[in-house]
Protein backbone atom coordinates (compact mmCIF):
# COMPACT_ATOMS: atom_id res chain seq x y z
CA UNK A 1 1.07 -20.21 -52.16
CA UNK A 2 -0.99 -17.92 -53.46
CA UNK A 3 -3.00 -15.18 -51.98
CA UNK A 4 -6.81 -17.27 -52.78
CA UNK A 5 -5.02 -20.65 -50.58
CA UNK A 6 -4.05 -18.17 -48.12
CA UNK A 7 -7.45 -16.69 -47.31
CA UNK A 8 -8.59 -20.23 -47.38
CA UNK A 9 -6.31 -22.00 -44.89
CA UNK A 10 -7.09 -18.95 -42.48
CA UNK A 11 -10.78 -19.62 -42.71
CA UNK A 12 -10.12 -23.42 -41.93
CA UNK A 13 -7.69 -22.41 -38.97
CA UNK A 14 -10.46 -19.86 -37.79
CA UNK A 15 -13.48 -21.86 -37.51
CA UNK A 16 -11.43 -25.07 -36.19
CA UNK A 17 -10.50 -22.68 -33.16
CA UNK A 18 -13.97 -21.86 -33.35
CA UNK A 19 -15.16 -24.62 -33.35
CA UNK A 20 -12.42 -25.78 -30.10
CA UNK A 21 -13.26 -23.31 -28.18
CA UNK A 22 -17.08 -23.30 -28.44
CA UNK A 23 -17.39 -25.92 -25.70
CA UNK A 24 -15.91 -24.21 -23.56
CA UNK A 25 -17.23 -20.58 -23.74
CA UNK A 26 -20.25 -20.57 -26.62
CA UNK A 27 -22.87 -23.07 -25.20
CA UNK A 28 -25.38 -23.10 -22.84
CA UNK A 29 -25.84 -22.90 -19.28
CA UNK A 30 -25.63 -26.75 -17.52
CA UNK A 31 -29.52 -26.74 -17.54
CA UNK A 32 -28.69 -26.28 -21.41
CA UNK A 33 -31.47 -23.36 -21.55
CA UNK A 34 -30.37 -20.66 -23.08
CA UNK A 35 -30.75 -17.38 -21.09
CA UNK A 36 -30.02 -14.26 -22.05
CA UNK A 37 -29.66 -13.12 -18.68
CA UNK A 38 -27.24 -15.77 -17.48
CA UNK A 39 -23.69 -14.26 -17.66
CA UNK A 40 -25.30 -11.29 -15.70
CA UNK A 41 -26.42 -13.84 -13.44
CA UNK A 42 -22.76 -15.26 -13.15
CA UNK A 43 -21.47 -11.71 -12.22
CA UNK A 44 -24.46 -10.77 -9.23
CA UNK A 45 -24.65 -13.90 -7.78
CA UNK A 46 -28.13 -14.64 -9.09
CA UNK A 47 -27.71 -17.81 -10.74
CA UNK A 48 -26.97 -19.71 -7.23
CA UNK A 49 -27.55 -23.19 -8.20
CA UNK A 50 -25.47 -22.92 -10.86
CA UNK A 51 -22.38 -21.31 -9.55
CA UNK A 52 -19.92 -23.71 -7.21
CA UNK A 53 -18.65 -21.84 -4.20
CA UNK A 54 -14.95 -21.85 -3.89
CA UNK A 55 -14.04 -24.16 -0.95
CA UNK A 56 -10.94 -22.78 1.75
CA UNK A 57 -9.42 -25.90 3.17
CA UNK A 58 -9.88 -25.63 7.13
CA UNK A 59 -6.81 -26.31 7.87
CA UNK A 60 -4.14 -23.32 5.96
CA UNK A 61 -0.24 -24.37 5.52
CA UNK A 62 0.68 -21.79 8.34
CA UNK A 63 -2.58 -20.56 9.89
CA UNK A 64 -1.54 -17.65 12.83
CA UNK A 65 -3.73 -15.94 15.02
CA UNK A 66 -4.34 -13.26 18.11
CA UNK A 67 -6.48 -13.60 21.48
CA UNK A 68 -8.02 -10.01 20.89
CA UNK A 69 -7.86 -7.14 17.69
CA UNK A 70 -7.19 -4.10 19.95
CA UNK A 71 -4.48 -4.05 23.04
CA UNK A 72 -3.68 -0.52 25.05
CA UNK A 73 0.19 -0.29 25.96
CA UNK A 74 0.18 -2.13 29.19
CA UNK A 75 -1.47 -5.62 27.53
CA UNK A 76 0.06 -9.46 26.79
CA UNK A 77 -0.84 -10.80 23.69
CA UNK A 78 -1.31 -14.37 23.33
CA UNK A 79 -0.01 -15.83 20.01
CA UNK A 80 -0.90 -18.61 18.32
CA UNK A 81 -0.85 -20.87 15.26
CA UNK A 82 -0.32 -24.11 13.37
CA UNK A 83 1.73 -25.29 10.53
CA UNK A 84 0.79 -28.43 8.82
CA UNK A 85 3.76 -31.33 7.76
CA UNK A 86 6.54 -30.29 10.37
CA UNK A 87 9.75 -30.09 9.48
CA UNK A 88 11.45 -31.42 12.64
CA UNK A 89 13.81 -28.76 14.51
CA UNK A 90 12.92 -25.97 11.94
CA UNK A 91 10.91 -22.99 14.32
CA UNK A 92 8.81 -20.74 12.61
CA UNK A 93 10.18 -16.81 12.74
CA UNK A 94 7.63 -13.99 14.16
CA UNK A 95 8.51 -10.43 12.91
CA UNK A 96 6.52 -7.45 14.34
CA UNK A 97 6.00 -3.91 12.15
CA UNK A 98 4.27 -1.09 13.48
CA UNK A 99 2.03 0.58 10.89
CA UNK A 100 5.72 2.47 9.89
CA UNK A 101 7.02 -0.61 8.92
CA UNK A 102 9.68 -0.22 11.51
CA UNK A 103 10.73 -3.93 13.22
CA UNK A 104 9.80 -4.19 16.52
CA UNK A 105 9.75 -7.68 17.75
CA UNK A 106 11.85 -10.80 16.24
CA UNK A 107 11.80 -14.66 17.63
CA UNK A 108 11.73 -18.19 16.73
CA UNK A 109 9.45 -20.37 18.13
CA UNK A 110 9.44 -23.85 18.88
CA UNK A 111 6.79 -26.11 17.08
CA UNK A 112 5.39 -29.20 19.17
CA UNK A 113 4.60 -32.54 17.40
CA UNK A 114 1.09 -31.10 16.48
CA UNK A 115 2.56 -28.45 14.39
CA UNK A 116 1.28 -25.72 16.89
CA UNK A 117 3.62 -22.75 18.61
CA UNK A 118 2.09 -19.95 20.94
CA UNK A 119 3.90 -17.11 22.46
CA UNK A 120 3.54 -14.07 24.66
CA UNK A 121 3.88 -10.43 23.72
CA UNK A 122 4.71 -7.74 25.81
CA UNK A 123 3.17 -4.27 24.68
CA UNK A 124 4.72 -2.25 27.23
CA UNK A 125 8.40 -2.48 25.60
CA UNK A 126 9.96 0.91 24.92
CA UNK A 127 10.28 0.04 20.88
CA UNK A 128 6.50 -0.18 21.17
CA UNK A 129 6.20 3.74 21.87
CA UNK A 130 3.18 4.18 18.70
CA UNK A 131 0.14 3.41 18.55
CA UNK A 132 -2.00 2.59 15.57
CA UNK A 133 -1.85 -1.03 13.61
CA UNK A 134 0.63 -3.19 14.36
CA UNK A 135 1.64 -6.89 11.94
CA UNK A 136 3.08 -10.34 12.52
CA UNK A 137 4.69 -12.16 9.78
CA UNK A 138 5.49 -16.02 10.27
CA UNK A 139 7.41 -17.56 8.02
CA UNK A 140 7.97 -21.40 7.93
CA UNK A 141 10.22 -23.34 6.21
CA UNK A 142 13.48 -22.88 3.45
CA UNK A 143 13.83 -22.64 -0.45
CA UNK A 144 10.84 -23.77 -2.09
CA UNK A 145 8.97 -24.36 0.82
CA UNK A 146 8.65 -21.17 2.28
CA UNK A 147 5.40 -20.63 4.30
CA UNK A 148 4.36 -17.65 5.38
CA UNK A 149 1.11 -15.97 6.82
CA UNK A 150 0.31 -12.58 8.38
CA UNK A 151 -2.12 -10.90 10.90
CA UNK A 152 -2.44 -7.51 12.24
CA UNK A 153 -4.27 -5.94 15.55
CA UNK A 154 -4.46 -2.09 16.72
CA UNK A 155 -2.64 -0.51 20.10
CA UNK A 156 -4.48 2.41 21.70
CA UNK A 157 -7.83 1.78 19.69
CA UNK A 158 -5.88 1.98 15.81
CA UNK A 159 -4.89 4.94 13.78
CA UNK A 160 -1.46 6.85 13.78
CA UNK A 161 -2.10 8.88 17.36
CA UNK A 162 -3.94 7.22 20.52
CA UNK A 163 -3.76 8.45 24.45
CA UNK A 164 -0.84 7.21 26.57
CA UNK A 165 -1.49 5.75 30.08
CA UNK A 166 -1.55 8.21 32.91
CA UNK A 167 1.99 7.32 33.50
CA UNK A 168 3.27 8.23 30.23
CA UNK A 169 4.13 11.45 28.70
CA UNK A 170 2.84 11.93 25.28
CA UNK A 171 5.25 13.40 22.56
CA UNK A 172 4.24 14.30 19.38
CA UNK A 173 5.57 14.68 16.13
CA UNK A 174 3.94 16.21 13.18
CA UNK A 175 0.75 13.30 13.33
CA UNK A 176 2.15 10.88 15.22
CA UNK A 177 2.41 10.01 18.82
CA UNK A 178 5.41 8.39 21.24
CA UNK A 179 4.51 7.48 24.88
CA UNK A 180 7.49 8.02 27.34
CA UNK A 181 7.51 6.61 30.53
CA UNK A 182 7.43 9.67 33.62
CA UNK A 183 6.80 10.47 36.75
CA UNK A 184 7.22 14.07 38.76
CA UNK A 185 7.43 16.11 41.36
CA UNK A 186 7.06 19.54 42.81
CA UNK A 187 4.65 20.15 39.32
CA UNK A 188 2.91 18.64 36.79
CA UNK A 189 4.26 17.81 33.21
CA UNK A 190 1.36 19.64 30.69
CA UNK A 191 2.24 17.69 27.40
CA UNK A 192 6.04 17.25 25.01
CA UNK A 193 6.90 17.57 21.25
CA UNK A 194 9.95 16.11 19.12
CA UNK A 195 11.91 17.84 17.06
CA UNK A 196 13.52 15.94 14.13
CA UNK A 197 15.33 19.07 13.13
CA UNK A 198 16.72 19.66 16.34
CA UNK A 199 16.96 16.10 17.34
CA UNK A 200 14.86 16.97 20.42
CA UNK A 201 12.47 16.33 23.36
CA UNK A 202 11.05 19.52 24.78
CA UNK A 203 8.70 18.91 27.97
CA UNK A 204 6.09 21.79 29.36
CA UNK A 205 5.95 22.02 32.69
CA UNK A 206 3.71 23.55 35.21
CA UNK A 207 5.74 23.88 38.52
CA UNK A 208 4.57 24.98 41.41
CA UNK A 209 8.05 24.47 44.00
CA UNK A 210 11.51 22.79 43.27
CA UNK A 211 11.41 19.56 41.82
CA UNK A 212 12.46 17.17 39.36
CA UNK A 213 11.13 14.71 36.37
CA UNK A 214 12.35 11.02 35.46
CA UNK A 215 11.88 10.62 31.70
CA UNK A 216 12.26 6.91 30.25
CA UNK A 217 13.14 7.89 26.75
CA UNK A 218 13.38 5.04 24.57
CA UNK A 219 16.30 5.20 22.03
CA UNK A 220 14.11 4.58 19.86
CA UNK A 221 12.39 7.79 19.69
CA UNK A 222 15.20 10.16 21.47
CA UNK A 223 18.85 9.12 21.84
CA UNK A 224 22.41 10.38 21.89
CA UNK A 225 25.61 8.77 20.34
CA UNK A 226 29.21 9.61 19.70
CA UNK A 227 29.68 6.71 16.95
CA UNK A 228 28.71 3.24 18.91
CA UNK A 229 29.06 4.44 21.72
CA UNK A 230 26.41 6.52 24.16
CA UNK A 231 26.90 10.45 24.31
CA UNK A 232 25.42 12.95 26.28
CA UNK A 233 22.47 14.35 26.12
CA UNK A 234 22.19 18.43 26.42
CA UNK A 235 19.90 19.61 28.91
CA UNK A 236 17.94 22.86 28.78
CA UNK A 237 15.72 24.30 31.80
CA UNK A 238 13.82 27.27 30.34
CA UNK A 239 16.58 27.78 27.98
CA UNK A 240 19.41 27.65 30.02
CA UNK A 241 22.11 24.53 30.38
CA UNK A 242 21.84 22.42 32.78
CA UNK A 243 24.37 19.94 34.24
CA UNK A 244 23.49 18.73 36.97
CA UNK A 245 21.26 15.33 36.03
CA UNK A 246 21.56 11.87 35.86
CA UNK A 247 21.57 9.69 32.94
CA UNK A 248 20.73 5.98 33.42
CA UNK A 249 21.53 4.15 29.90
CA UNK A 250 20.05 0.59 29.56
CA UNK A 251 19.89 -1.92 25.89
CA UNK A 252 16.80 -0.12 25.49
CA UNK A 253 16.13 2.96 27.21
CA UNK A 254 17.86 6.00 28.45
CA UNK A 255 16.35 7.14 31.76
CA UNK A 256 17.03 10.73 33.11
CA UNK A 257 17.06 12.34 36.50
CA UNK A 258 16.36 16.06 35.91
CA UNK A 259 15.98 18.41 38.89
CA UNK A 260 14.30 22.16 38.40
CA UNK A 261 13.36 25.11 39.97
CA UNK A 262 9.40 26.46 40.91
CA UNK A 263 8.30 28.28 38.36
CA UNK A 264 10.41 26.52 35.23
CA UNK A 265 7.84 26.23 32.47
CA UNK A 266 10.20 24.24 29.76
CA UNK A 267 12.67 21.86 29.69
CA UNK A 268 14.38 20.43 26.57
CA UNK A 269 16.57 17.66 26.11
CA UNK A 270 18.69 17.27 22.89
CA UNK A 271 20.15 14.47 21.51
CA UNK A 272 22.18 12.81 18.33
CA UNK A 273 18.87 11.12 16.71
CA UNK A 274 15.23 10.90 16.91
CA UNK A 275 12.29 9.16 15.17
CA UNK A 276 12.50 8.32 12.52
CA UNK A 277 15.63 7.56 12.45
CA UNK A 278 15.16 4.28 14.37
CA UNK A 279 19.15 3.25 15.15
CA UNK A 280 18.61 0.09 17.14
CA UNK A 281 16.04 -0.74 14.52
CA UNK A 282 18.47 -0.90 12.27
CA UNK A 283 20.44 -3.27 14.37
CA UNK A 284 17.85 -5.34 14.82
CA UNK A 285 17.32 -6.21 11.05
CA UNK A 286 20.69 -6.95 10.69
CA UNK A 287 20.83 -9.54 13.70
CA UNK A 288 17.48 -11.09 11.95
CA UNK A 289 19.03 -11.04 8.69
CA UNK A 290 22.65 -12.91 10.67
CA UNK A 291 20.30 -15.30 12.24
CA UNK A 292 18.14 -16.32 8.94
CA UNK A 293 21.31 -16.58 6.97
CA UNK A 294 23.03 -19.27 9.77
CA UNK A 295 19.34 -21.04 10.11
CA UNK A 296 18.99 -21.23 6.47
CA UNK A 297 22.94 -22.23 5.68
CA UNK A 298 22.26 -25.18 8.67
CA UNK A 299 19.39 -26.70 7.11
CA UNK A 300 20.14 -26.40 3.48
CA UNK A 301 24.21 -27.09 3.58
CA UNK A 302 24.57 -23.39 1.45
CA UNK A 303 28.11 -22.40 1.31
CA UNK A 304 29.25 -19.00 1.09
CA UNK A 305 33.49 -19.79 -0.22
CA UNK A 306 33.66 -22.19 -2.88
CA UNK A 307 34.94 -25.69 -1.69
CA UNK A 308 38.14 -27.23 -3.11
């Protein structure tokens, strides 16, 4: 072919696509009066009778929702939502992040014949120790048909640090803020740090006669293990080591008993992790990635050793 026929059959091609695609792009608005203004129109909003709005269906494949925005650390949060065409027996799976992206919460709910589950949420939970934003994922169904949906709501009024209650000791470390579970006598308990360094919790004290202060330390934020199993802490009262207390170890929580003398000003408590280390977090993935693997192999007949 030579180079004239070339030229030729590319000025055919081009004004056939030209000529395509004009319809769709090069033509007037639908009142077919041409404006030189329109596209501008298009892009402000201007030209409302001639823009469609985009409709949302009312009703969304997994819709999820909160009673209020904004909790403080002693508050229930109602949850509910809706999934259209059921799957009957499957229950939709709530996560719960704080704004760290650490897990707090995992369940399965139940769906009635409607399509609608609701639960209850219990801020005051020692793996809820931070304030600032928190999320809920649901996710609905398997393979292909995975739904999911997502809303998020504030503890202590948003951001990364918010006040404790009265009965809570706040601990800081670098921006962010943990509220332990206290209470105290012979003194008052003036405010507490972390250490991630030291794996720490140092306390300030004001103490006026012989005492002693019951801390509710989550593991979460302040815990000590040899391997799986729980350690002891070590106990400093104004720098010097201190035996004599009681440690109370629970699935969440180690509480401890520790008595001082008038006039301590510091005690510290040191441990084998701190935040953000998040041990039981970790755990608690894994048991939510156990149960979605089982849930998932149940409803889908997925086999993990070939069958012979």
């Amino acid at each position: 072919m030579s180079t004239h026929k070339e030229y030729a059959l590319i000025a055919i091609l081009a004004t056939a696509a030209i000529v395509g695609v004009g319809p769709a792009f090069g033509f007037c608005p639908p009142d077919c009066t041409p404006k030189a203004n329109y596209t501008e129109g298009l892009m402000t909003g201007s030209n409302a009778a001639n823009v469609q709005p985009i409709i949302i269906p009312a009703t969304l494949p997994l819709s999820l929702s909160t009673d209020k925005t904004t909790y403080d650390r002693q508050s229930v949060i109602d949850v509910t939502g809706h999934v259209q065409n059921v799957i009957s027996g499957l229950p939709v799976t709530l996560r719960i992040s704080d704004s760290l992206g650490n897990v707090v919460q995992v369940s399965q709910l139940t769906i009635d014949n409607s399509g609608n589950f609701e639960t209850k949420i219990n801020t005051s939970s020692p793996l809820w120790t931070r304030g600032g934003v928190y999320t809920i994922y649901a996710q609905y169904g398997v393979q292909q048909g995975m739904r999911m949906a997502q809303i998020q709501f504030s503890i202590g009024g948003g951001g990364g640090a918010s006040s404790c209650q009265s009965n809570q000791l706040a601990a800081t470390v670098n921006s962010e803020m943990y509220c332990i579970d206290y209470s105290i006598s012979g003194g008052t308990a003036t405010g507490a740090t972390l250490s991630t360094s030291s794996k720490a919790l140092t306390v300030n004290l004001q103490s006026t006669s012989d005492g002693q202060i019951t801390l509710k330390i989550p593991r979460s934020v302040l815990d000590a293990k040899a391997g799986a199993k729980d350690d002891s802490f070590f106990v400093l009262v104004d720098g010097q080591e201190k035996d004599s207390f009681t440690d109370t170890p629970s699935a969440d929580t180690r509480t401890l008993v520790i008595p001082f003398s008038a006039g301590t000003g510091q005690i510290e408590i040191i441990g084998t992790q701190v935040v953000p280390e998040f041990g039981p977090i970790a755990a608690l993935v894994l048991a939510i990635a156990i149960v979605s693997i089982i849930a998932v192999s149940a409803k889908t007949g997925l086999r993990f050793m070939p069958k012979y």
